[in-house]
N, C-alpha and C. Protein backbone atom coordinates (compact mmCIF):
# COMPACT_ATOMS: atom_id res chain seq x y z
N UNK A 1 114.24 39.10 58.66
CA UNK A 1 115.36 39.96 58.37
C UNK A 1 114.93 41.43 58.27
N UNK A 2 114.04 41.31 57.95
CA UNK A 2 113.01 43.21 57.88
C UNK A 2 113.03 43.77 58.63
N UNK A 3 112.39 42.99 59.84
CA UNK A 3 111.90 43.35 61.51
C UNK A 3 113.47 43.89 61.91
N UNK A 4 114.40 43.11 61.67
CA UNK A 4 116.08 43.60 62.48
C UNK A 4 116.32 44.76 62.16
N UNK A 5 116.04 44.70 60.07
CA UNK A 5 116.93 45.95 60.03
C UNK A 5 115.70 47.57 60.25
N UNK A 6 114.67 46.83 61.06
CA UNK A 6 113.47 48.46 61.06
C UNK A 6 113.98 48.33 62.62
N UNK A 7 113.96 47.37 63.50
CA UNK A 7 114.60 47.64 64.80
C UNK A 7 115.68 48.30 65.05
N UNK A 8 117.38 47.93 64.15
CA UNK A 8 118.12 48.48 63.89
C UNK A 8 117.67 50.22 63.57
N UNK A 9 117.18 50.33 62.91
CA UNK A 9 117.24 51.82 61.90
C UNK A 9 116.34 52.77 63.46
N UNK A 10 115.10 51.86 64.06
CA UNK A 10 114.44 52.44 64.93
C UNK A 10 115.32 53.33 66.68
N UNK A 11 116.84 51.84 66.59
CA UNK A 11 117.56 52.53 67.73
C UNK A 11 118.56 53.25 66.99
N UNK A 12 118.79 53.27 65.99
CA UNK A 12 119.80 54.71 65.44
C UNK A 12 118.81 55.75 65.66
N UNK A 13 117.81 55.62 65.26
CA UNK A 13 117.57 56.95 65.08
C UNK A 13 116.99 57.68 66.38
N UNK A 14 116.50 56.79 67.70
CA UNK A 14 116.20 57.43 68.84
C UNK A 14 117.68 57.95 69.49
N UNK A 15 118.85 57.31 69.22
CA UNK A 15 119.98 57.46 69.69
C UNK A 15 120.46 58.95 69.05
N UNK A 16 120.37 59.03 67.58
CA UNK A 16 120.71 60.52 66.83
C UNK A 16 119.84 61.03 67.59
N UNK A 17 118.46 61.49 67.98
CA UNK A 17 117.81 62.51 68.48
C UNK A 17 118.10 62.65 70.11
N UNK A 18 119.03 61.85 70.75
CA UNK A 18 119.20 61.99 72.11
C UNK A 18 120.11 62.96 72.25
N UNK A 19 121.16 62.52 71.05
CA UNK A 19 122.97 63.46 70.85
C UNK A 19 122.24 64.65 70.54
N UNK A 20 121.06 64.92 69.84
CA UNK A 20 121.18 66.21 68.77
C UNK A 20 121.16 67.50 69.36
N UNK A 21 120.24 67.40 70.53
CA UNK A 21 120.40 68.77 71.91
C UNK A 21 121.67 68.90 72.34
N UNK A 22 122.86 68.03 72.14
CA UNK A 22 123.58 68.21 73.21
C UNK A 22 124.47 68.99 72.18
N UNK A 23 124.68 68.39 70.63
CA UNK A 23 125.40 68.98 69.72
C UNK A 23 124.58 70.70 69.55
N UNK A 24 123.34 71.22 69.68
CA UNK A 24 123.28 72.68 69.75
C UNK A 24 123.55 73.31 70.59
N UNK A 25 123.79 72.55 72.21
CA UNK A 25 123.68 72.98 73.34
C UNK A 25 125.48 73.18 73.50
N UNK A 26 126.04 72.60 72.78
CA UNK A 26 127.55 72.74 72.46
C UNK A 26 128.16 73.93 71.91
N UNK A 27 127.10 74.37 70.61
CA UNK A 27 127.57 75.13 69.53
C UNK A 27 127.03 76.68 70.05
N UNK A 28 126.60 76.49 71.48
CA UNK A 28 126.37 77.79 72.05
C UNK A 28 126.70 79.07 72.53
N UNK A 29 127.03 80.00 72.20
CA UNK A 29 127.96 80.60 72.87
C UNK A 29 127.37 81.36 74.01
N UNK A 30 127.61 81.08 75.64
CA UNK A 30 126.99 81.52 77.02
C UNK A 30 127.85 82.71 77.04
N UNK A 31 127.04 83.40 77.64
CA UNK A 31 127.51 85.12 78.46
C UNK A 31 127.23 85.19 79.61
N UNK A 32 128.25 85.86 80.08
CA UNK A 32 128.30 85.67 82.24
C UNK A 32 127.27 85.92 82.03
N UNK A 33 126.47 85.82 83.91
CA UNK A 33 125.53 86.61 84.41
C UNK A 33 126.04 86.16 85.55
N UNK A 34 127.13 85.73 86.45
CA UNK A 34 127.54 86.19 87.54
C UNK A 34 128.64 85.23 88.46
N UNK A 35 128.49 85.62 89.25
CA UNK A 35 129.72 85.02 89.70
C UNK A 35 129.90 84.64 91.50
N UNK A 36 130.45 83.98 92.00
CA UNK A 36 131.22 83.96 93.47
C UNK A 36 131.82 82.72 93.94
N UNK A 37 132.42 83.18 95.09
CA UNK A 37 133.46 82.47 95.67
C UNK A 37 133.60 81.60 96.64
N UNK A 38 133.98 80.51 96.50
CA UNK A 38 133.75 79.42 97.47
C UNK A 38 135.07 78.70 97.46
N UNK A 39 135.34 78.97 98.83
CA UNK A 39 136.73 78.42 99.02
C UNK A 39 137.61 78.99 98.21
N UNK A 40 138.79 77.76 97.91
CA UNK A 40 139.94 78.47 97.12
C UNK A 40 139.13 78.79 95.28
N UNK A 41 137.93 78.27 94.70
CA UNK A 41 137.67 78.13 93.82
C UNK A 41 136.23 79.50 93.79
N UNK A 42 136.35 79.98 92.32
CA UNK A 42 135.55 80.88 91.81
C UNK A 42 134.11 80.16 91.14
N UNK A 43 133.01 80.30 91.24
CA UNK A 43 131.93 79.88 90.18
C UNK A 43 131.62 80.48 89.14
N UNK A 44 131.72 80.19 88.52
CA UNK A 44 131.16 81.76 86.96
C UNK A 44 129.77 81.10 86.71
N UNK A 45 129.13 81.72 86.44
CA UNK A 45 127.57 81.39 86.12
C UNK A 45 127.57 81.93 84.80
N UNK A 46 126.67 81.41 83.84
CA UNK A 46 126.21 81.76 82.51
C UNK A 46 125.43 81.25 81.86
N UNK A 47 124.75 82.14 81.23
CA UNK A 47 123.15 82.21 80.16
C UNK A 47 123.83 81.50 78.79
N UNK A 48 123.38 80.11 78.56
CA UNK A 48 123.06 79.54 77.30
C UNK A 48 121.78 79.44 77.08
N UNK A 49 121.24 80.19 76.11
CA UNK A 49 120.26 80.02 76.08
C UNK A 49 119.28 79.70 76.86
N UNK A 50 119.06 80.52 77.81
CA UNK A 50 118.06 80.14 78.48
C UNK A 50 118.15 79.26 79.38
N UNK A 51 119.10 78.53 79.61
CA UNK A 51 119.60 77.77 80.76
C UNK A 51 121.15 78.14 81.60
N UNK A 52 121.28 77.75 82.56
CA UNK A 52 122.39 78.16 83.03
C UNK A 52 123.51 77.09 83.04
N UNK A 53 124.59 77.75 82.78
CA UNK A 53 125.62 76.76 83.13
C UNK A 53 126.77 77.27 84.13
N UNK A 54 127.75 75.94 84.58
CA UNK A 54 128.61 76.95 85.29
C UNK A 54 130.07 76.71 85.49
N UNK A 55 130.86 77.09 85.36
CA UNK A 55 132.23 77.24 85.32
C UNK A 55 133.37 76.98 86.69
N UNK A 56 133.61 76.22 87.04
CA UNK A 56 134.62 76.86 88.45
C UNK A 56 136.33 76.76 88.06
N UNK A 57 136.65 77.85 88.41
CA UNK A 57 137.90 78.14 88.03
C UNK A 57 138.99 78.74 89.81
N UNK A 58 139.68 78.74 88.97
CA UNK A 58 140.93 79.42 90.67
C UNK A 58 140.32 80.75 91.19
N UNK A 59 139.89 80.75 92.36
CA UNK A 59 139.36 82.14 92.89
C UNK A 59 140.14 83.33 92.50
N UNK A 60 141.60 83.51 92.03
CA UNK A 60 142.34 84.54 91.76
C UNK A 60 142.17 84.82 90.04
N UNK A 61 141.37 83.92 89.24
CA UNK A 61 141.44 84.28 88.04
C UNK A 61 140.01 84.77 88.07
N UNK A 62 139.83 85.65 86.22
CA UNK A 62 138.61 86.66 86.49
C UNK A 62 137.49 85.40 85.51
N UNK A 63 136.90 85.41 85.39
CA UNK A 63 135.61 84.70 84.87
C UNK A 63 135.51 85.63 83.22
N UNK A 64 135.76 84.34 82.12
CA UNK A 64 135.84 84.53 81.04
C UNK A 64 134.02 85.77 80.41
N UNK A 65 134.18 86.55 79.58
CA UNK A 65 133.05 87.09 79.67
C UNK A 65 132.18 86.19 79.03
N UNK A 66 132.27 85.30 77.81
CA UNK A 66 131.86 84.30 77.49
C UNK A 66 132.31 83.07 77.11
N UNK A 67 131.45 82.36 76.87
CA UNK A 67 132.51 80.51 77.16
C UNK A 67 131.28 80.14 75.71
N UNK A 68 131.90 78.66 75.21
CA UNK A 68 131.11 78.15 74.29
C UNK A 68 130.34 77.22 74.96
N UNK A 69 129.17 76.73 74.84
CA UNK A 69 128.31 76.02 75.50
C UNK A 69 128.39 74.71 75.14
């Protein structure tokens, strides 16, 4: 019964440290660094921290200056 509940406790807790990047990588707030156009749709590019993310929106709208990550 030991072994279950240290197996148990062993996949919670690799499972909490898988979510835990994604919950800071959430609470980020990205700032453009650029932009273009493809087809009818716009790309917005942006710096979270050090990584990029990217946005596509209607080519006629303008690209938010920042987005939450």
């Amino acid at each position: 019964m030991k072994s279950l509940r240290n197996i148990i406790a062993f996949i919670t807790i690799t499972l909490i440290s898988y979510a835990y990047p994604l919950a800071i990588a959430n609470a980020a707030t990205c700032f453009k660094k650029g932009e273009y156009t493809s087809g009818f749709n716009k790309i917005c590019i942006y710096n979270c921290l050090g990584s990029d993310r990217a946005l596509t929106i209607k080519n006629t709208d303008l690209c938010p200056l920042t987005i939450n990550g």
